[in-house]
N, C-alpha and C. Protein backbone atom coordinates (compact mmCIF):
# COMPACT_ATOMS: atom_id res chain seq x y z
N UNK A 1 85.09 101.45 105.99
CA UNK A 1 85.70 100.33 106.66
C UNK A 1 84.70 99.76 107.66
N UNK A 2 83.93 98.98 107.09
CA UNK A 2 82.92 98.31 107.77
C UNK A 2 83.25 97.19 108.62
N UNK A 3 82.93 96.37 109.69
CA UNK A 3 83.09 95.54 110.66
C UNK A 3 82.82 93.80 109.95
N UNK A 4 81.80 94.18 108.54
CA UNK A 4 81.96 93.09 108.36
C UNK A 4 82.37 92.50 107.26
N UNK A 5 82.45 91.17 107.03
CA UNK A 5 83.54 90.65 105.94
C UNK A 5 82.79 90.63 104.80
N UNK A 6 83.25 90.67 103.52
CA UNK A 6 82.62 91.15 102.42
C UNK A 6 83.75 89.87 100.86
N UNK A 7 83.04 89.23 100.42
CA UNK A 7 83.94 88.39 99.52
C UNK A 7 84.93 88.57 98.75
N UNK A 8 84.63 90.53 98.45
CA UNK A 8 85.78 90.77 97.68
C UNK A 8 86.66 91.58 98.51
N UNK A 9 86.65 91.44 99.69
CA UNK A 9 87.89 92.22 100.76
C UNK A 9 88.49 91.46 101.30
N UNK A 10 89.73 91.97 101.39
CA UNK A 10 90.87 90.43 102.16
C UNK A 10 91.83 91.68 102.68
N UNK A 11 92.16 91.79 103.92
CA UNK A 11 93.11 91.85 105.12
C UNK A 11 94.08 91.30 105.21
N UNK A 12 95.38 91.80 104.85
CA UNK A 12 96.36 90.83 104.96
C UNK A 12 97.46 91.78 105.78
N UNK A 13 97.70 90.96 107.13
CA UNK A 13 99.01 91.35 107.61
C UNK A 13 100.26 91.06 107.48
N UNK A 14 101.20 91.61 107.13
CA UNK A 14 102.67 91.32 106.97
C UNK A 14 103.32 91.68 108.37
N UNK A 15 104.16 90.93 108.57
CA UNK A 15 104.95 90.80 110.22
C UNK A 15 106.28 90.07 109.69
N UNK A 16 107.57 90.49 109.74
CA UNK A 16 108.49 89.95 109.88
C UNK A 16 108.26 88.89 108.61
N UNK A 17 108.33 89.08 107.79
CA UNK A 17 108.22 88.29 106.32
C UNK A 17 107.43 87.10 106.26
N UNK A 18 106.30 87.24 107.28
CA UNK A 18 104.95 86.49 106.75
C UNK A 18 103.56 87.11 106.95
N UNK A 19 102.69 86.63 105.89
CA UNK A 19 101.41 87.42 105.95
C UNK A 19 100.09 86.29 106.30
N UNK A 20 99.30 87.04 106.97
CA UNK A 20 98.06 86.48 107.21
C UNK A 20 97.36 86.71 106.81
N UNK A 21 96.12 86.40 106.10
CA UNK A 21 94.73 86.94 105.60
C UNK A 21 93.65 86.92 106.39
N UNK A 22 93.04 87.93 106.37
CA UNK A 22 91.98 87.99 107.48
C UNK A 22 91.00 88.82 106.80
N UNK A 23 89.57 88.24 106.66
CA UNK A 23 87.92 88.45 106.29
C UNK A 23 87.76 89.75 106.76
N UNK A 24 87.86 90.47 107.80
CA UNK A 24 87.47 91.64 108.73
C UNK A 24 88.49 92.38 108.74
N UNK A 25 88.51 93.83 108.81
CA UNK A 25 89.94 94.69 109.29
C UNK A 25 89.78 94.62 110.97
N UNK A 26 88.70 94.52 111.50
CA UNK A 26 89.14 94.19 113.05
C UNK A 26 89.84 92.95 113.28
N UNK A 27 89.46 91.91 112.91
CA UNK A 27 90.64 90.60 113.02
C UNK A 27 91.93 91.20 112.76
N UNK A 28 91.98 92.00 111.33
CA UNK A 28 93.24 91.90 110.73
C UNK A 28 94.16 93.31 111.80
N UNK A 29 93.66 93.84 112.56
CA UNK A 29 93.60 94.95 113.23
C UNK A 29 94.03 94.39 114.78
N UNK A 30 93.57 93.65 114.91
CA UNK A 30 94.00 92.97 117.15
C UNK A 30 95.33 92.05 116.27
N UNK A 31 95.27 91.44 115.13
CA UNK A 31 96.63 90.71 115.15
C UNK A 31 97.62 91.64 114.84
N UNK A 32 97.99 92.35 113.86
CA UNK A 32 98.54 93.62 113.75
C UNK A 32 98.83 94.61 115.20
N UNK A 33 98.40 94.64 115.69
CA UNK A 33 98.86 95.18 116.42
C UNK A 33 99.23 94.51 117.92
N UNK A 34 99.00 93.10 117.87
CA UNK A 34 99.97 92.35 118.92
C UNK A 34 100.76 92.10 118.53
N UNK A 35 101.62 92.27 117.06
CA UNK A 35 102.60 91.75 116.35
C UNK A 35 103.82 93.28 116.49
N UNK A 36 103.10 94.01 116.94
CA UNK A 36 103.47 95.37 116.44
C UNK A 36 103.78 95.76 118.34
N UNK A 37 103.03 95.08 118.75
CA UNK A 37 103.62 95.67 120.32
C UNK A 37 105.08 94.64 120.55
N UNK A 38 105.20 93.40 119.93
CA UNK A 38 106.34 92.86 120.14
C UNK A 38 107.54 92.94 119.00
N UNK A 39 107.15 93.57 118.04
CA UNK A 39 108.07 93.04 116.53
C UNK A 39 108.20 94.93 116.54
N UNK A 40 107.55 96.09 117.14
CA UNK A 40 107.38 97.28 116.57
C UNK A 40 106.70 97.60 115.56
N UNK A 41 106.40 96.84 114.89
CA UNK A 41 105.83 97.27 113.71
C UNK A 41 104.83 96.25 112.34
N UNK A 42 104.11 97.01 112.33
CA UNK A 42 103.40 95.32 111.41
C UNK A 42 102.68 96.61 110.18
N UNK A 43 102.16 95.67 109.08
CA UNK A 43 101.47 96.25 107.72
C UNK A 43 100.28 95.85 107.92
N UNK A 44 99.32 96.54 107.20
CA UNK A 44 97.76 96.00 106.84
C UNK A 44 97.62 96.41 105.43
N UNK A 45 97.10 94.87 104.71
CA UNK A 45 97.82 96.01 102.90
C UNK A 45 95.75 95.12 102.82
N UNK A 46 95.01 96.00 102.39
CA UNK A 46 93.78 96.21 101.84
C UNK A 46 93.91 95.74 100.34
N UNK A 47 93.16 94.39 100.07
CA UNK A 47 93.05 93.68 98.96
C UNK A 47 91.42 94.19 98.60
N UNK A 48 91.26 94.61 97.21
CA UNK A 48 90.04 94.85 96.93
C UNK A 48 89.49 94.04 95.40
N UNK A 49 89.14 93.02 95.30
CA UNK A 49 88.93 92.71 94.24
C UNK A 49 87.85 92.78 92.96
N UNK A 50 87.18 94.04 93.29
CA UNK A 50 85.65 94.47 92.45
C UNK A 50 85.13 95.64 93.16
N UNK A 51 84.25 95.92 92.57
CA UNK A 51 83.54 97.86 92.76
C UNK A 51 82.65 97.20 94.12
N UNK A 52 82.06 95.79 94.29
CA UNK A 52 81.39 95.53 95.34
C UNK A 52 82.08 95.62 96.36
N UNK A 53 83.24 95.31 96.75
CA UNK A 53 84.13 95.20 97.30
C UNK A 53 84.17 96.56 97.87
N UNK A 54 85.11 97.66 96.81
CA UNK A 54 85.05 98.93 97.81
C UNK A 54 84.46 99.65 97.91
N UNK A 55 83.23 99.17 97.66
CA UNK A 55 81.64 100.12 98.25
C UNK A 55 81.82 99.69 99.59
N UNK A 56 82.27 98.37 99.90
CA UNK A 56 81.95 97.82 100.71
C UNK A 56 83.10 98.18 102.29
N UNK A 57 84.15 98.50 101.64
CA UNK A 57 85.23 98.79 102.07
C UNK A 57 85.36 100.38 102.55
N UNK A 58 84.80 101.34 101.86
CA UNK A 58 84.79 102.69 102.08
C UNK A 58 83.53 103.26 101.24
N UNK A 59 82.52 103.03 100.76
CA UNK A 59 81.67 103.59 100.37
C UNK A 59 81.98 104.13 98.91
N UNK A 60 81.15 105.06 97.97
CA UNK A 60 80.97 105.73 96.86
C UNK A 60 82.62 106.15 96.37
N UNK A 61 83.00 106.92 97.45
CA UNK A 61 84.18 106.90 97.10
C UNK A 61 85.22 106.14 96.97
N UNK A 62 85.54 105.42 97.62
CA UNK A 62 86.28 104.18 97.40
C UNK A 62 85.90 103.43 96.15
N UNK A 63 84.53 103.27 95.64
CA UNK A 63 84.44 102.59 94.36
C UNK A 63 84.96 103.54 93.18
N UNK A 64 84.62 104.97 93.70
CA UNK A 64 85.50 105.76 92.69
C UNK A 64 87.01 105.52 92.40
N UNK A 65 87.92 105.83 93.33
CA UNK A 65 89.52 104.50 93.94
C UNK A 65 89.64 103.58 93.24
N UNK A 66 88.23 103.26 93.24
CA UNK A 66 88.99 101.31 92.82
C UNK A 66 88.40 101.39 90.98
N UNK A 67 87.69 102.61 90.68
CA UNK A 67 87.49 102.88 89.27
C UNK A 67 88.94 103.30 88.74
N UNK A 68 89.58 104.11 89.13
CA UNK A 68 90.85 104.62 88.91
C UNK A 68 91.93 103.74 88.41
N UNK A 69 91.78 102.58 89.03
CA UNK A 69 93.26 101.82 88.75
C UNK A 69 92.48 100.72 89.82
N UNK A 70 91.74 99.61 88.97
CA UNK A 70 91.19 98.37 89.22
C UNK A 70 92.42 96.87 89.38
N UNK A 71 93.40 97.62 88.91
CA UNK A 71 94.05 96.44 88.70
C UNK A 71 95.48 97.16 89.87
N UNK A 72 95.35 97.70 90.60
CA UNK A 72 96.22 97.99 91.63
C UNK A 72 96.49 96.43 92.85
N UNK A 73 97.62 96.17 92.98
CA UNK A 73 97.65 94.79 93.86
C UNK A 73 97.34 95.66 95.45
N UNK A 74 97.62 95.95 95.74
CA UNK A 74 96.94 96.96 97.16
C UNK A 74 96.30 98.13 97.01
N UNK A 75 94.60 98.15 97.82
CA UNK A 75 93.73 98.94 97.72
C UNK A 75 94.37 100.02 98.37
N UNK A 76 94.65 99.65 99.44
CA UNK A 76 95.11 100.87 100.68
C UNK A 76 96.28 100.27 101.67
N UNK A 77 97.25 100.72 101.95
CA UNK A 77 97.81 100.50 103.02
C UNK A 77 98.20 101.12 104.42
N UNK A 78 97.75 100.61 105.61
CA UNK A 78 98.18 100.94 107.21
C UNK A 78 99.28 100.13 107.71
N UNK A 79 100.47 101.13 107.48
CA UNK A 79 100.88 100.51 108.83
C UNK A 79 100.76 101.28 109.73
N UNK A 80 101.42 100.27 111.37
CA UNK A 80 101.09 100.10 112.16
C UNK A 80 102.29 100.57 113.51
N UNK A 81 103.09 101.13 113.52
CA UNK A 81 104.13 101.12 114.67
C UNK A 81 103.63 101.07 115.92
N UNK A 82 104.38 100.73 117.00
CA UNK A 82 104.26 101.18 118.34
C UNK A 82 106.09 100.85 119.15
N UNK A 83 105.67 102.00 119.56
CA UNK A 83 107.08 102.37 120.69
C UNK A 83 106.53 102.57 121.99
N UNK A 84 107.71 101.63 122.99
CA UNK A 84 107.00 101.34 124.40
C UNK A 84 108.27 102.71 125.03
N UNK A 85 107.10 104.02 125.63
CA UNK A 85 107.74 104.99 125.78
C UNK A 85 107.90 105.02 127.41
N UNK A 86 108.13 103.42 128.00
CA UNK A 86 108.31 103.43 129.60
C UNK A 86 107.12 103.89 130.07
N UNK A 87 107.12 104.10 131.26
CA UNK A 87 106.69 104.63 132.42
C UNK A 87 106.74 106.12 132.16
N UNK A 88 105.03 106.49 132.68
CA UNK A 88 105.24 107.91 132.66
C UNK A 88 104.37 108.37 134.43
N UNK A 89 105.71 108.92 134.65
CA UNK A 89 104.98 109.61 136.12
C UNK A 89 103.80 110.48 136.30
């Protein structure tokens, strides 16, 4: 999970029944989780569309992953919760 954007990787967050696409998992990663400090909870569903892709995405192994079942509609999925546990003394 590299920092930078790669043509065959796409980031897509789901929040409350709409999704965003985002080039980077850090983009797709600060929105996700401001969505997730107010909504509780958000998805990150990992689009991989070629072996360049999840070399690019996780290395050797991951192209092994994406040898397995190439035609999977999500590479990987994170979600995301957060619970605001108050004030702690």
């Amino acid at each position: 999970m590299r920092g930078e954007a790669h043509p065959e990787v796409e980031y897509v967050v789901e929040a409350d029944r709409a999704e965003r696409a985002y080039g980077t998992f850090d983009e797709a990663l600060i929105y996700a989780f401001s969505v997730a400090m107010s909504a509780g909870k958000a998805r990150i569903d990992v689009l991989v569309y070629g072996e360049e892709g999840a070399d690019a995405f996780g290395g050797s192994e991951a192209v092994e992953e994406y040898r397995e079942d190439p035609e999977a509609s999500v590479f990987r999925r994170f979600e995301i919760e957060v619970r605001d546990l108050g004030r702690v003394p």
